[in-house]
Protein backbone atom coordinates (compact mmCIF):
# COMPACT_ATOMS: atom_id res chain seq x y z
CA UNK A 1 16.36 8.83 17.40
CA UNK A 2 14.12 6.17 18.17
CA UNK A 3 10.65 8.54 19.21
CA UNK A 4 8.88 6.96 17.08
CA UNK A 5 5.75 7.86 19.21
CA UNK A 6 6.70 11.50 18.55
CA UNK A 7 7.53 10.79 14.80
CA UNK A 8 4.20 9.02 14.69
CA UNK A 9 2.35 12.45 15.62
CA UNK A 10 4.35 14.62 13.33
CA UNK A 11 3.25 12.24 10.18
CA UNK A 12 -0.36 12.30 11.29
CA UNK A 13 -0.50 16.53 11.06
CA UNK A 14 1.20 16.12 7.51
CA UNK A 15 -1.09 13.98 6.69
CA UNK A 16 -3.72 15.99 8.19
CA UNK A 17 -2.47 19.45 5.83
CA UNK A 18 -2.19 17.53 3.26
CA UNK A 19 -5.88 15.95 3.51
CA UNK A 20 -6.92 19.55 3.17
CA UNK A 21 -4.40 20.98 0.88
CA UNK A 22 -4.47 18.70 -1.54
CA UNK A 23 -6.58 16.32 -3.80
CA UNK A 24 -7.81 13.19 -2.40
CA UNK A 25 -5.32 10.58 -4.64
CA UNK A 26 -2.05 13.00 -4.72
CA UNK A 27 1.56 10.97 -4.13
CA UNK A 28 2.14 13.16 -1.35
CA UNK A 29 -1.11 11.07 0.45
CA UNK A 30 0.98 7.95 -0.29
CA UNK A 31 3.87 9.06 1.24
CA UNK A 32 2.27 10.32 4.50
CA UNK A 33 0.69 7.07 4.76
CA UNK A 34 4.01 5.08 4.44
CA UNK A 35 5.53 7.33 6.96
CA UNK A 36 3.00 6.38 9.53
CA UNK A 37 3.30 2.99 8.43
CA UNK A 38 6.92 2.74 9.22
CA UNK A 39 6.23 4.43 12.53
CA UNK A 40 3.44 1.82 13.46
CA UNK A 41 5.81 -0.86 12.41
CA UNK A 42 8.65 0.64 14.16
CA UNK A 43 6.19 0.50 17.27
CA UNK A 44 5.53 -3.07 16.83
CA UNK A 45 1.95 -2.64 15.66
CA UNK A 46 1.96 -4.45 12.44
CA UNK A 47 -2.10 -4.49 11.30
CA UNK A 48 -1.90 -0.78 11.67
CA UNK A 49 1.44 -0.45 9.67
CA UNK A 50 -0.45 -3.24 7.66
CA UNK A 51 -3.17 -1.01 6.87
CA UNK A 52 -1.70 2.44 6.29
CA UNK A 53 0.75 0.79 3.71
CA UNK A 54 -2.10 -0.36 2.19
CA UNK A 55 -3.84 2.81 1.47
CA UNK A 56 -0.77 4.50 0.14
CA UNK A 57 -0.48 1.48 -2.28
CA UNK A 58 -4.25 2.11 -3.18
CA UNK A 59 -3.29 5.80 -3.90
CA UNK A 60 -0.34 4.92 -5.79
CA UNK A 61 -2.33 2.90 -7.95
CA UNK A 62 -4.32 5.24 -8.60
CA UNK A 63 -2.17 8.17 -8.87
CA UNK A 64 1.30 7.00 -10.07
CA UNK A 65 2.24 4.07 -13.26
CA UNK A 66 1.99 1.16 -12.59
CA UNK A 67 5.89 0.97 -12.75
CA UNK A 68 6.43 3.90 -10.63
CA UNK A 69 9.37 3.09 -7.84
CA UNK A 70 6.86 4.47 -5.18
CA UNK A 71 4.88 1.84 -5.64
CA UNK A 72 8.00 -0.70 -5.53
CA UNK A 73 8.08 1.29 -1.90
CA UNK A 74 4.65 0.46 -1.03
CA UNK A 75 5.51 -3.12 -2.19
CA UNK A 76 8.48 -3.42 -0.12
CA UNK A 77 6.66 -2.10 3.00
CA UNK A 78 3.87 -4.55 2.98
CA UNK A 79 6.29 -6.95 1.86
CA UNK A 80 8.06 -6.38 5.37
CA UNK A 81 5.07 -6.35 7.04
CA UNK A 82 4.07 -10.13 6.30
CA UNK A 83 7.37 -11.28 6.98
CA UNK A 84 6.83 -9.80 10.56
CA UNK A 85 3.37 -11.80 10.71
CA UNK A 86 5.07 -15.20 9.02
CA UNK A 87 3.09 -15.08 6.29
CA UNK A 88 5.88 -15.84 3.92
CA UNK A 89 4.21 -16.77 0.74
CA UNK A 90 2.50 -13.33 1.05
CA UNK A 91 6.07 -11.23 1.76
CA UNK A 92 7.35 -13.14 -0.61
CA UNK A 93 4.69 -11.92 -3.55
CA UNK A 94 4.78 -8.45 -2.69
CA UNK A 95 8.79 -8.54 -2.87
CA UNK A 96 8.79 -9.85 -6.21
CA UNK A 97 6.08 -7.21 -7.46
CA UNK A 98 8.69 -4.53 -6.08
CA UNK A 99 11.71 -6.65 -8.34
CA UNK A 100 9.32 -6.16 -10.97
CA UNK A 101 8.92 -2.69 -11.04
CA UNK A 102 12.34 -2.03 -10.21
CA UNK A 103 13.57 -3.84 -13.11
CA UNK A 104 11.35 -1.64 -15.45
CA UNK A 105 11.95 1.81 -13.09
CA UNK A 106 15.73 1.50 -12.18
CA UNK A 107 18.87 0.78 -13.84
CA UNK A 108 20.23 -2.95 -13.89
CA UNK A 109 22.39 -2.34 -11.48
CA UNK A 110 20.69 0.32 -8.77
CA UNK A 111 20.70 -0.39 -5.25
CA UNK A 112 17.48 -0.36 -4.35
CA UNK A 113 17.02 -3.71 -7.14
CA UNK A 114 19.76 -4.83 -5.11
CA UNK A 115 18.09 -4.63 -1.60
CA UNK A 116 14.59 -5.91 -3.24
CA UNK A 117 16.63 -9.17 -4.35
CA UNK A 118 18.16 -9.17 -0.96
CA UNK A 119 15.23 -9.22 0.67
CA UNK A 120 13.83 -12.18 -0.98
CA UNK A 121 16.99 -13.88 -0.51
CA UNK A 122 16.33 -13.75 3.40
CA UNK A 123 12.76 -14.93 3.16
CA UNK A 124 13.40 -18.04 1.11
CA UNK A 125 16.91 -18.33 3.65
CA UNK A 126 14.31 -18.29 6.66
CA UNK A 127 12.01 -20.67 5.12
CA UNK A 128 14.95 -23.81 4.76
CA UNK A 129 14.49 -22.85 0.76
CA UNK A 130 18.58 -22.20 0.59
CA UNK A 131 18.86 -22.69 -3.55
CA UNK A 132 16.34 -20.30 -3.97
CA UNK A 133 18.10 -17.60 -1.58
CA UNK A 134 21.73 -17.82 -2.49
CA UNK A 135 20.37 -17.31 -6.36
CA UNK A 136 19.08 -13.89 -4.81
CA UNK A 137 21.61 -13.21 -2.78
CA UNK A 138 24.04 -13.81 -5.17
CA UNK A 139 22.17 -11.21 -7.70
CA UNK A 140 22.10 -8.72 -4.57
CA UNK A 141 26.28 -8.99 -4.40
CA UNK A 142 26.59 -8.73 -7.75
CA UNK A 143 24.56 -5.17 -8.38
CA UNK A 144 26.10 -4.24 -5.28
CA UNK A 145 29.74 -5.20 -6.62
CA UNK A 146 28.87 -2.43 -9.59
CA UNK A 147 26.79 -0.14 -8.01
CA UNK A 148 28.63 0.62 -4.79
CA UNK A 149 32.20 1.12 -3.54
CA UNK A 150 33.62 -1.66 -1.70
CA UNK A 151 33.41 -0.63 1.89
CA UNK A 152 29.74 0.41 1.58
CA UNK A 153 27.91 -0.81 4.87
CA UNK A 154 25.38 -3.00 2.32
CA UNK A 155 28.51 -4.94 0.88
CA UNK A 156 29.11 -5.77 4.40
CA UNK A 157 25.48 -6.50 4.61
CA UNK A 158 25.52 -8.63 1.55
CA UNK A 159 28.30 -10.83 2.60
CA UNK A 160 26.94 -11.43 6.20
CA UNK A 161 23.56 -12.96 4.79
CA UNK A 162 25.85 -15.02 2.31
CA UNK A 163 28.35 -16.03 5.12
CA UNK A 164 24.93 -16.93 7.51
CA UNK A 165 23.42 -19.13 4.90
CA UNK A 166 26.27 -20.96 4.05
CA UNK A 167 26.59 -21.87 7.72
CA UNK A 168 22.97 -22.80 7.40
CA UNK A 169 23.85 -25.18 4.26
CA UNK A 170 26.86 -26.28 6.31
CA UNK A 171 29.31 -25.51 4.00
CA UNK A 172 31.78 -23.85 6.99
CA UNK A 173 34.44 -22.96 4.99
CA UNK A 174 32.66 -20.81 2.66
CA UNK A 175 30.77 -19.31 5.28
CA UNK A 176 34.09 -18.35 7.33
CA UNK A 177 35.53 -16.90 3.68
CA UNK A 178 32.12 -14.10 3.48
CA UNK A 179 32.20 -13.50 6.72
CA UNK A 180 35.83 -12.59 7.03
CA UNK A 181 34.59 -10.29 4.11
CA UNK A 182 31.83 -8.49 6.07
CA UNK A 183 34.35 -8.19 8.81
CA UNK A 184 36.94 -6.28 6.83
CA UNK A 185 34.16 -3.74 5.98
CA UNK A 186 32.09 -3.14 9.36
C-alpha cells in the first residue's frame, strides 16, 4: 500500500517479540531484520537498509548453511542496496554470491536463479559492460522460458531489459523484435 512508515513500525515490534522470545541467532531475527531493511530502503534511507541487511546476513551466517536461499536473500538485498549507492563492483559481488547459492539451493531452472542472473544483467547493462549483461540476461530468459508460463509479468520483464539493451548496443531492429514481445504480455 505504500505505508511503509507504518510497515516500518509493525517490523520493529516483531522484531522486538522476537528479541525476547527467541534465541539471539534464530532465522526468524534474520527475517525481521530484512523486513525493516526493505522498509528503510523503500523510504529512501539506504545506510539504514544497509545496515539492518547486514545483521540478518550476520545471523544467517551464523544460524543457517552456508548455501541456505535466505542467505541468497540477504545477498540480494545488500546487493540492491549498493546499486542504489553506485557502488557497482560491490552490488555486483554480492549478486553473484546469491547466483552461487542459488545454483547449489534451487533447481536449474527456478525463478528466483532467474531474477539473481537478471539482476546482474542490469548492473553490468548500467555500467556500458553490454557483453557481459546480455550473457545474463540471456540465462534469465532462458530459466524463465522453462520455469514460467509465457504471459508471466517477469517474461515481460525479461524481454524489456533485452529490448532496452539492444537499443543501448544500437542494434534497433532487435530491440523493436523484444520489445514487441514484452508488449504482447503487459
Amino acid at each position: 500500500m505504500g505505508e511503509h512508515a507504518k510497515a516500518l513500525l509493525s517490523f520493529e515490534r516483531a522484531l522486538e517479540i522476537y528479541k525476547v522470545a527467541l534465541p539471539p541467532n534464530h532465522p526468524e531475527l534474520a527475517t525481521a531484520y530484512n523486513n525493516i531493511g526493505g522498509a528503510y530502503r523503500n523510504m529512501g534511507e539506504i545506510a539504514k537498509a544497509l545496515s539492518y541487511y547486514e545483521q540478518a546476513l550476520e545471523i544467517g551466517k551464523i544460524a543457517l548453511s552456508p548455501n541456505h536461499p535466505d542467505m541468497a536473500t540477504s545477498y540480494n538485498n545488500i546487493a540492491a542496496v549498493y546499486y542504489n549507492m553506485d557502488d557497482c563492483s560491490k552490488a555486483l559481488s554480492s549478486y553473484k554470491r546469491a547466483v552461487e547459492i542459488y545454483k547449489v539451493a534451487l533447481p536449474p531452472n527456478h525463478p528466483d536463479l532467474a531474477s539473481a542472473y537478471n539482476n546482474i544483467g542490469f548492473v553490468y547493462s548500467n555500467m556500458g559492460k553490454y557483453s557481459k549483461a546480455l550473457q545474463y540476461y540471456e540465462r534469465s530468459l532462458e530459466i524463465r522460458k522453462v520455469a514460467l508460463p509465457p504471459n508471466h509479468p517477469n517474461m515481460a520483464t525479461s524481454y524489456n531489459n533485452m529490448a532496452a539493451l539492444y537499443k543501448k548496443m544500437g542494434e534497433h531492429a532487435k530491440a523493436l523484435s523484444y520489445y514487441e514481445k514484452a508488449r504482447e504480455i503487459e
